[in-house]
C-alpha atoms as a PDB file:
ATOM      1  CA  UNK A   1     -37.348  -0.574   0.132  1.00  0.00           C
ATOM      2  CA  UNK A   2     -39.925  -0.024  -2.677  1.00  0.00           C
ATOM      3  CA  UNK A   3     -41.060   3.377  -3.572  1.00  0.00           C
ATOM      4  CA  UNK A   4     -45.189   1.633  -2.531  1.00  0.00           C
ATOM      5  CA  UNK A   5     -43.062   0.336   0.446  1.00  0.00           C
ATOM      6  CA  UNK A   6     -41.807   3.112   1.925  1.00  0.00           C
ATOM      7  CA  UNK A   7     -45.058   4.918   0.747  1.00  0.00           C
ATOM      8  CA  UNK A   8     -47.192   2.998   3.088  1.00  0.00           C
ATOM      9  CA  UNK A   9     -44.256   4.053   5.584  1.00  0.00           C
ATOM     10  CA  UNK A  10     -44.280   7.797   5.296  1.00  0.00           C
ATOM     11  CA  UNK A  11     -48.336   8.005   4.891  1.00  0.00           C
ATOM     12  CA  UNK A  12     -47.900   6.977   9.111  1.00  0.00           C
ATOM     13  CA  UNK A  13     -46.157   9.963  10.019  1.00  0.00           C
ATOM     14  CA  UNK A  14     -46.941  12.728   7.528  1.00  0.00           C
ATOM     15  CA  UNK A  15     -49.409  14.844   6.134  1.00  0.00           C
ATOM     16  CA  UNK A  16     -50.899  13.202   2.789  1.00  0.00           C
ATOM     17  CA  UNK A  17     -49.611  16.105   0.626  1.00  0.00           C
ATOM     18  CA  UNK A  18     -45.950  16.234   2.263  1.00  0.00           C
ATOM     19  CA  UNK A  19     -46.248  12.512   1.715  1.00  0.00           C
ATOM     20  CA  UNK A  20     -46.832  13.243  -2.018  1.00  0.00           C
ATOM     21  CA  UNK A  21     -43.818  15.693  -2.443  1.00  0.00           C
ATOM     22  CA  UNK A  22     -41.538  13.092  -0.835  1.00  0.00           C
ATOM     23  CA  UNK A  23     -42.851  10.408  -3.416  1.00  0.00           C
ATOM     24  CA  UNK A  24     -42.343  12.773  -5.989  1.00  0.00           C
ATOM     25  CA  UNK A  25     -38.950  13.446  -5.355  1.00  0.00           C
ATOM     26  CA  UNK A  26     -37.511   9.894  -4.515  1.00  0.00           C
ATOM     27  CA  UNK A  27     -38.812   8.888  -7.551  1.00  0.00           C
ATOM     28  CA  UNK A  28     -37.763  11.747  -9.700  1.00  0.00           C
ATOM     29  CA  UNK A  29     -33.930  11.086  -7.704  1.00  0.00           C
ATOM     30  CA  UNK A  30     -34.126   7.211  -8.957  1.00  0.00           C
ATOM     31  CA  UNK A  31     -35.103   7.887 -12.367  1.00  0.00           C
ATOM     32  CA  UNK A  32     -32.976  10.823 -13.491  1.00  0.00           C
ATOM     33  CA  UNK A  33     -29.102  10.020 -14.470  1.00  0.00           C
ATOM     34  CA  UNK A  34     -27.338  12.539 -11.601  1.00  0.00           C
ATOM     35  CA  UNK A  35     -24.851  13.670 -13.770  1.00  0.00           C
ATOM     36  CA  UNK A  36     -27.245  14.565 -16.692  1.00  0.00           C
ATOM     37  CA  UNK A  37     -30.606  15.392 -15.567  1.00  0.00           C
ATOM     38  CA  UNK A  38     -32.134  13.214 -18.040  1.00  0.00           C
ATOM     39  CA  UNK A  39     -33.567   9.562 -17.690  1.00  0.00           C
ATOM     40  CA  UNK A  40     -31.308   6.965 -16.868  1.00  0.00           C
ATOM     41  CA  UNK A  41     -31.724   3.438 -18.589  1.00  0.00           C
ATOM     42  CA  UNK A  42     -34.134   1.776 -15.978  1.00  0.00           C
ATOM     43  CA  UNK A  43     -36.055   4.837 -16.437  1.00  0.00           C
ATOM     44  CA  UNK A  44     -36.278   5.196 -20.410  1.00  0.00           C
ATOM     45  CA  UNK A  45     -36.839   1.688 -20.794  1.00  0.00           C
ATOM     46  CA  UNK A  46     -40.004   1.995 -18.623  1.00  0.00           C
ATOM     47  CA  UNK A  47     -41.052   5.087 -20.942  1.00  0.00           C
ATOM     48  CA  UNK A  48     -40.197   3.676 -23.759  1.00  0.00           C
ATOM     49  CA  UNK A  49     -42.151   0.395 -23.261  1.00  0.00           C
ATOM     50  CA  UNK A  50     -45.306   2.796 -22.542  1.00  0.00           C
ATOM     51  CA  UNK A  51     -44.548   4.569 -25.631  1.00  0.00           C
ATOM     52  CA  UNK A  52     -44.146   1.402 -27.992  1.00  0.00           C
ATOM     53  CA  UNK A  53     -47.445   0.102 -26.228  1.00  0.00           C
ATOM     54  CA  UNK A  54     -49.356   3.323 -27.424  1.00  0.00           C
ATOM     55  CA  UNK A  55     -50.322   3.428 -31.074  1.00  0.00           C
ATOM     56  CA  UNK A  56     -50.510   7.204 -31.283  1.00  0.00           C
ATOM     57  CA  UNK A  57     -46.809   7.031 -31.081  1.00  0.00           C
ATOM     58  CA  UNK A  58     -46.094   5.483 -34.819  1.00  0.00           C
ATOM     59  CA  UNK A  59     -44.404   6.100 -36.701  1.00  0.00           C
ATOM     60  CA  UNK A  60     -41.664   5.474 -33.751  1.00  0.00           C
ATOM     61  CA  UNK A  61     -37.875   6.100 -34.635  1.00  0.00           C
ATOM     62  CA  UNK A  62     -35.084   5.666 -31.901  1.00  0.00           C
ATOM     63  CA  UNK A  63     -31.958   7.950 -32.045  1.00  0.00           C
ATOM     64  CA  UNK A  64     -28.651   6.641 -30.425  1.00  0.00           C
ATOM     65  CA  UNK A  65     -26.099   8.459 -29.801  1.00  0.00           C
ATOM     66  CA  UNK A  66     -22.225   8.660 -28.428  1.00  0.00           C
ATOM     67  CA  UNK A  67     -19.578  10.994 -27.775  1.00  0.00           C
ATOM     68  CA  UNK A  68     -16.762  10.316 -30.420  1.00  0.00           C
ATOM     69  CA  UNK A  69     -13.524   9.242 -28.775  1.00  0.00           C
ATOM     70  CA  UNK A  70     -14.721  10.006 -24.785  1.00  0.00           C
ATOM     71  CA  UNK A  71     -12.074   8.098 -23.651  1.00  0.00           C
ATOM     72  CA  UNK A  72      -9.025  10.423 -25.362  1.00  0.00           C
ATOM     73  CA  UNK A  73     -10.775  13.757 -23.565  1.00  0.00           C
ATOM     74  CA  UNK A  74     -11.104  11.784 -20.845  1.00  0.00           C
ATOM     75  CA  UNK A  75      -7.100  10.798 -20.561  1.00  0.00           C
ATOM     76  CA  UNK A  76      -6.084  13.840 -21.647  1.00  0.00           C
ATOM     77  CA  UNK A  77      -8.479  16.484 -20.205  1.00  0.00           C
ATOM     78  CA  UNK A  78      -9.456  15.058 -17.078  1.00  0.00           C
ATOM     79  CA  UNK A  79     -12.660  12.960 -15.820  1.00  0.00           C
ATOM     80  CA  UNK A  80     -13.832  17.254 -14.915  1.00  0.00           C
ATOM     81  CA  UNK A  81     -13.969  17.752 -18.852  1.00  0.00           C
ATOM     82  CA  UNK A  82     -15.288  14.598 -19.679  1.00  0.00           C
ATOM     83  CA  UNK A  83     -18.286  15.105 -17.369  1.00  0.00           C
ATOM     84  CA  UNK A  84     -18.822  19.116 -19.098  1.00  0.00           C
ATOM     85  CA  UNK A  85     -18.840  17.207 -22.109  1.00  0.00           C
ATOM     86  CA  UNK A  86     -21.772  14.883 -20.981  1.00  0.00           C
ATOM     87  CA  UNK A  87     -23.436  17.849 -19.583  1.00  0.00           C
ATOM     88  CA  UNK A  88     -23.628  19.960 -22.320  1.00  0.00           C
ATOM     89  CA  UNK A  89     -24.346  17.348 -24.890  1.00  0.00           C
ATOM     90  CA  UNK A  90     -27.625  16.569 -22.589  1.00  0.00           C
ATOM     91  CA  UNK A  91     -28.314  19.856 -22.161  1.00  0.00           C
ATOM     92  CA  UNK A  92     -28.447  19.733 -25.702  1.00  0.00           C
ATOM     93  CA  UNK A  93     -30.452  17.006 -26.026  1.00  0.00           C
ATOM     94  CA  UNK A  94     -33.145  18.330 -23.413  1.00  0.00           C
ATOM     95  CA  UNK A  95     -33.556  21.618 -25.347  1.00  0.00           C
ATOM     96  CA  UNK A  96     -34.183  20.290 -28.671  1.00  0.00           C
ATOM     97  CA  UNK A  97     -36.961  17.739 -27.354  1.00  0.00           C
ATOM     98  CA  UNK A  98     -40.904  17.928 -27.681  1.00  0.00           C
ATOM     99  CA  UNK A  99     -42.758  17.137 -24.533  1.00  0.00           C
ATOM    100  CA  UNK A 100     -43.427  13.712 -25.750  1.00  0.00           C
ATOM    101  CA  UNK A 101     -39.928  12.351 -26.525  1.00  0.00           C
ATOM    102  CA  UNK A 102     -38.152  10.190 -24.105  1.00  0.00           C
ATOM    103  CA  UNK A 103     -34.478  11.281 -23.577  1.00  0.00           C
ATOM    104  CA  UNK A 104     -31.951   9.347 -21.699  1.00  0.00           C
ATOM    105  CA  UNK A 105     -28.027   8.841 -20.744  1.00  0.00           C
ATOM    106  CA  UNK A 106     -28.018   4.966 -20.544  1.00  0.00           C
ATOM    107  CA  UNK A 107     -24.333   4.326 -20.220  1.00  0.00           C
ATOM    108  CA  UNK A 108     -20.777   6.074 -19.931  1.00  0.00           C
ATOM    109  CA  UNK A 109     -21.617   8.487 -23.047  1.00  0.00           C
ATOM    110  CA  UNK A 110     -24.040   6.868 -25.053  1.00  0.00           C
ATOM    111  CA  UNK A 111     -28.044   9.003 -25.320  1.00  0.00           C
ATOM    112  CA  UNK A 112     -30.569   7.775 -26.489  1.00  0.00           C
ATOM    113  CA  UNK A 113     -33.853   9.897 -27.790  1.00  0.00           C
ATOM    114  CA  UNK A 114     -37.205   8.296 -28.169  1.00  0.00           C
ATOM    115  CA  UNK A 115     -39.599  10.305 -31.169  1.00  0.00           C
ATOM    116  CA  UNK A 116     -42.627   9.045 -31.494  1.00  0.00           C
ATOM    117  CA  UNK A 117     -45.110  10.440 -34.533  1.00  0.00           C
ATOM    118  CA  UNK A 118     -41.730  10.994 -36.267  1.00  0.00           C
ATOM    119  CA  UNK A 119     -40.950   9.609 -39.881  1.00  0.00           C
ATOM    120  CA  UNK A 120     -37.087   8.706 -41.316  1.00  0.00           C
ATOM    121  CA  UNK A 121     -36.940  12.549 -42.828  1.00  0.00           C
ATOM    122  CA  UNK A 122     -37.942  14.230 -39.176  1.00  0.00           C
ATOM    123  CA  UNK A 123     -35.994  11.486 -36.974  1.00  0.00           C
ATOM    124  CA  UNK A 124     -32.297  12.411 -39.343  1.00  0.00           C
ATOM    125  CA  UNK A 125     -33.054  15.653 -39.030  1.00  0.00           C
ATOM    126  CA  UNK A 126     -33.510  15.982 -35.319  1.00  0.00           C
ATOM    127  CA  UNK A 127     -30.091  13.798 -35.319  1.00  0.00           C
ATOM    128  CA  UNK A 128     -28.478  15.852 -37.987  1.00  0.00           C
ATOM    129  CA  UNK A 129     -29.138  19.391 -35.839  1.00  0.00           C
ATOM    130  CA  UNK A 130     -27.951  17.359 -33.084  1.00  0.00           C
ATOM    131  CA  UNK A 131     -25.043  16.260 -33.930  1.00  0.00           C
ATOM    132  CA  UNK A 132     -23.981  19.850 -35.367  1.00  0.00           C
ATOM    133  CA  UNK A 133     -25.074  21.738 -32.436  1.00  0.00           C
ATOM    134  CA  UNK A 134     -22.519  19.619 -30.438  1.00  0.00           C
ATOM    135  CA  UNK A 135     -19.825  19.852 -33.080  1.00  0.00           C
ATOM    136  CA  UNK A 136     -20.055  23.770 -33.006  1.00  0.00           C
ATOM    137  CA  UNK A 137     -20.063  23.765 -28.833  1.00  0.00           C
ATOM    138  CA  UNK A 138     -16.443  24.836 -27.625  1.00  0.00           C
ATOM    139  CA  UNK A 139     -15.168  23.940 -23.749  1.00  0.00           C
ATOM    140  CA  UNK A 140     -13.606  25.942 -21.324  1.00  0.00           C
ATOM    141  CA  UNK A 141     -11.950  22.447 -20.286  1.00  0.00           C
ATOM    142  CA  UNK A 142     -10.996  21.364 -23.875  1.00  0.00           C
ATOM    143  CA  UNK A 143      -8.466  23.323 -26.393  1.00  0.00           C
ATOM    144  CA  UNK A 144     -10.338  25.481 -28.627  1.00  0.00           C
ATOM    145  CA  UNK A 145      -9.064  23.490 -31.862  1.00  0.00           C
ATOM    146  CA  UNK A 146     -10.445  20.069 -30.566  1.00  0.00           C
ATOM    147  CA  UNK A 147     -14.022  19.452 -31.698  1.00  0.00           C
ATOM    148  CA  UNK A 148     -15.965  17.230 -29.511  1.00  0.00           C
ATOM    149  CA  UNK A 149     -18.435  14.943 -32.067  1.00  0.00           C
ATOM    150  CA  UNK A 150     -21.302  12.424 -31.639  1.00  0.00           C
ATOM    151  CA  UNK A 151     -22.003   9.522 -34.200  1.00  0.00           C
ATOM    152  CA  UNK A 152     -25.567   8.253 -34.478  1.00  0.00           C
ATOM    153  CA  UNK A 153     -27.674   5.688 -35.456  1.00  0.00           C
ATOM    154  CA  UNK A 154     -31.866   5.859 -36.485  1.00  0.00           C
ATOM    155  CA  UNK A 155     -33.814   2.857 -36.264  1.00  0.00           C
ATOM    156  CA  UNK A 156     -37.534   2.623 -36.703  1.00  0.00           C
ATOM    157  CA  UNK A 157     -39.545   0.744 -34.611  1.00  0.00           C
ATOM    158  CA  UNK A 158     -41.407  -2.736 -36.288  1.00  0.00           C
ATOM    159  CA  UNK A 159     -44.260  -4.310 -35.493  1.00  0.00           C
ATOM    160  CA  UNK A 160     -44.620  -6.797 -32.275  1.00  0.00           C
ATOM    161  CA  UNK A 161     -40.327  -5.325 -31.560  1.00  0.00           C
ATOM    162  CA  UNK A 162     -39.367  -4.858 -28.135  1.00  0.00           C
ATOM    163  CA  UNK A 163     -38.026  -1.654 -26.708  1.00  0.00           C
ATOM    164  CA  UNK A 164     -34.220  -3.709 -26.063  1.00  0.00           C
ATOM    165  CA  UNK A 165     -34.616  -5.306 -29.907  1.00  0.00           C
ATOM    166  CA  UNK A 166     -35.006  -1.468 -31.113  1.00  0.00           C
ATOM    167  CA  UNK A 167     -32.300  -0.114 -29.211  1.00  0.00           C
ATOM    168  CA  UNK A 168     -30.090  -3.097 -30.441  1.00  0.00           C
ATOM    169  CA  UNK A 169     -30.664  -2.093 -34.067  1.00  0.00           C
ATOM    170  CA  UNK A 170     -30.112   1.180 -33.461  1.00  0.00           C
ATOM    171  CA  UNK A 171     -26.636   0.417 -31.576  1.00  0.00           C
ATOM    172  CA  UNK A 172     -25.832  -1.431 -34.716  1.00  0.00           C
ATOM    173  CA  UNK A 173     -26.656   1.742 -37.161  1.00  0.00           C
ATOM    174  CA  UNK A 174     -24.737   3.544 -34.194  1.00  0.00           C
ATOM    175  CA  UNK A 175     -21.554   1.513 -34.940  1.00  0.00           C
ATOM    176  CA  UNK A 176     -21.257   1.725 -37.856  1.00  0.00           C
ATOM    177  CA  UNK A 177     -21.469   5.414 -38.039  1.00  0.00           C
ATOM    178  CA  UNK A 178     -17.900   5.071 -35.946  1.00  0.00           C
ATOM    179  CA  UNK A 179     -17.053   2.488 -38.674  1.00  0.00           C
ATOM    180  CA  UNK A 180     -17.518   5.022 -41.254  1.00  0.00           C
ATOM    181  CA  UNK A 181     -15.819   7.676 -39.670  1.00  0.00           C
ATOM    182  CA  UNK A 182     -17.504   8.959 -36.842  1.00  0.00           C
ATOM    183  CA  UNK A 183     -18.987  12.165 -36.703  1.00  0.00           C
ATOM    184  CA  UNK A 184     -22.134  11.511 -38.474  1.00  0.00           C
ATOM    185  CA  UNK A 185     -25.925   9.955 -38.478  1.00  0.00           C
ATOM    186  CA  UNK A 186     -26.197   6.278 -40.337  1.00  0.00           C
ATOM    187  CA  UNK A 187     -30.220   5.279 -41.109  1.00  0.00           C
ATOM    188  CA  UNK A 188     -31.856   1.924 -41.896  1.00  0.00           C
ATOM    189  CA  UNK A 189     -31.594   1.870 -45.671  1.00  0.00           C
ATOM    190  CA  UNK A 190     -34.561   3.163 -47.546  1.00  0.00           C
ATOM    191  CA  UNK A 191     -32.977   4.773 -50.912  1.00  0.00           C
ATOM    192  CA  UNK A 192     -33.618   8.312 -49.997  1.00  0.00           C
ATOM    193  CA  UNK A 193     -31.869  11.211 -48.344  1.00  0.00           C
ATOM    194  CA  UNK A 194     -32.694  14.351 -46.881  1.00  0.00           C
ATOM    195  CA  UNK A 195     -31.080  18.080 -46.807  1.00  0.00           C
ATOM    196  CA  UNK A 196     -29.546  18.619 -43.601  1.00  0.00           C
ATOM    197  CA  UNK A 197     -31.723  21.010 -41.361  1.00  0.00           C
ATOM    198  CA  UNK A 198     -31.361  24.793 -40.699  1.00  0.00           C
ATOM    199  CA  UNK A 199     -29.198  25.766 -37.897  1.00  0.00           C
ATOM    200  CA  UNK A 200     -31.952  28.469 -36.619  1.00  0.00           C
ATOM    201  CA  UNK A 201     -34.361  25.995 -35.777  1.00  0.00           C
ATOM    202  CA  UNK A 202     -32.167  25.056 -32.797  1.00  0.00           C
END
């Protein structure tokens, strides 16, 4: 049943602002990843598509993101430290976000983060920080000497592109991050590079 659906349903038997806090919340329930609290796919590419459509949001730069080698803590931890993982790295995520960005788990452990008004120095950056803060994060699940890593890839948005054509090019940049290594942000090229940020504006 559709959310305007069951709407029309609910508005038969309750009060108009009980009505509104069940709305609320059934929508909130299908948009959010359970496991994460952040947006899942279906979700972020509805807010991203409203974002790209806005012209207050350029520059636009996409962040993708995945856990390095999630299936190895998975097999060897347990699915239990697998999920902490996932949870942490989103809390992450969520904390280092301005109300405008669009964050979102959109499959197994990939993230995505939407910046819009942010150009190539601001967009590494924010990935940078990110992907230190998570390298620095210890587990009561995982051995103290394993690091848990993300690799990244930053792709701006062009002209007339369409939210799934940006997050392909970022998945690309992504990849070949874990080509090169893992454990670190790849960027379209553009000749120029950037300090790495300062832990204490976490």
């Amino acid at each position: 049943m559709s959310l305007a659906l069951m709407g029309a349903v609910l508005g038969l038997v309750l009060p108009a602002a009980a009505m509104s806090d069940v709305i609320d919340r059934l929508t909130l329930e299908r948009d959010l990843d359970s496991l994460t609290e952040t947006l899942n796919r279906r979700a972020f590419e509805r807010m991203a598509g409203r974002r790209v459509a806005d012209r207050r949001s350029y520059p636009l730069a996409l962040i993708a993101f995945d856990i390095d080698n999630f299936k190895s803590i998975n097999d060897r931890y347990g699915h239990a430290a697998g999920d902490a993982v996932l949870r942490q790295f989103a809390a992450i995520l969520r904390a280092a976000v301005r109300e405008k960005d669009v964050v979102a788990r959109i499959g197994g452990e990939e993230f995505v983060l939407l910046l819009p008004g942010a150009d190539d120095k601001f967009a590494y950056q924010i990935a940078e920080r990110l992907r230190i803060v998570l390298e620095s994060s210890r587990f009561n699940e995982i051995e103290a000497t394993l690091r848990v890593t993300t690799s990244a890839g930053i792709a701006r948005h062009r002209p007339g592109e369409t939210v799934g054509a940006l997050l392909a090019r970022a998945d690309h940049l992504l990849y070949a991050a874990k080509r090169a290594g893992r454990n670190r942000v790849v960027t379209e090229p553009s000749g120029q590079t950037w300090d790495a940020p300062e832990l204490d504006i976490v």
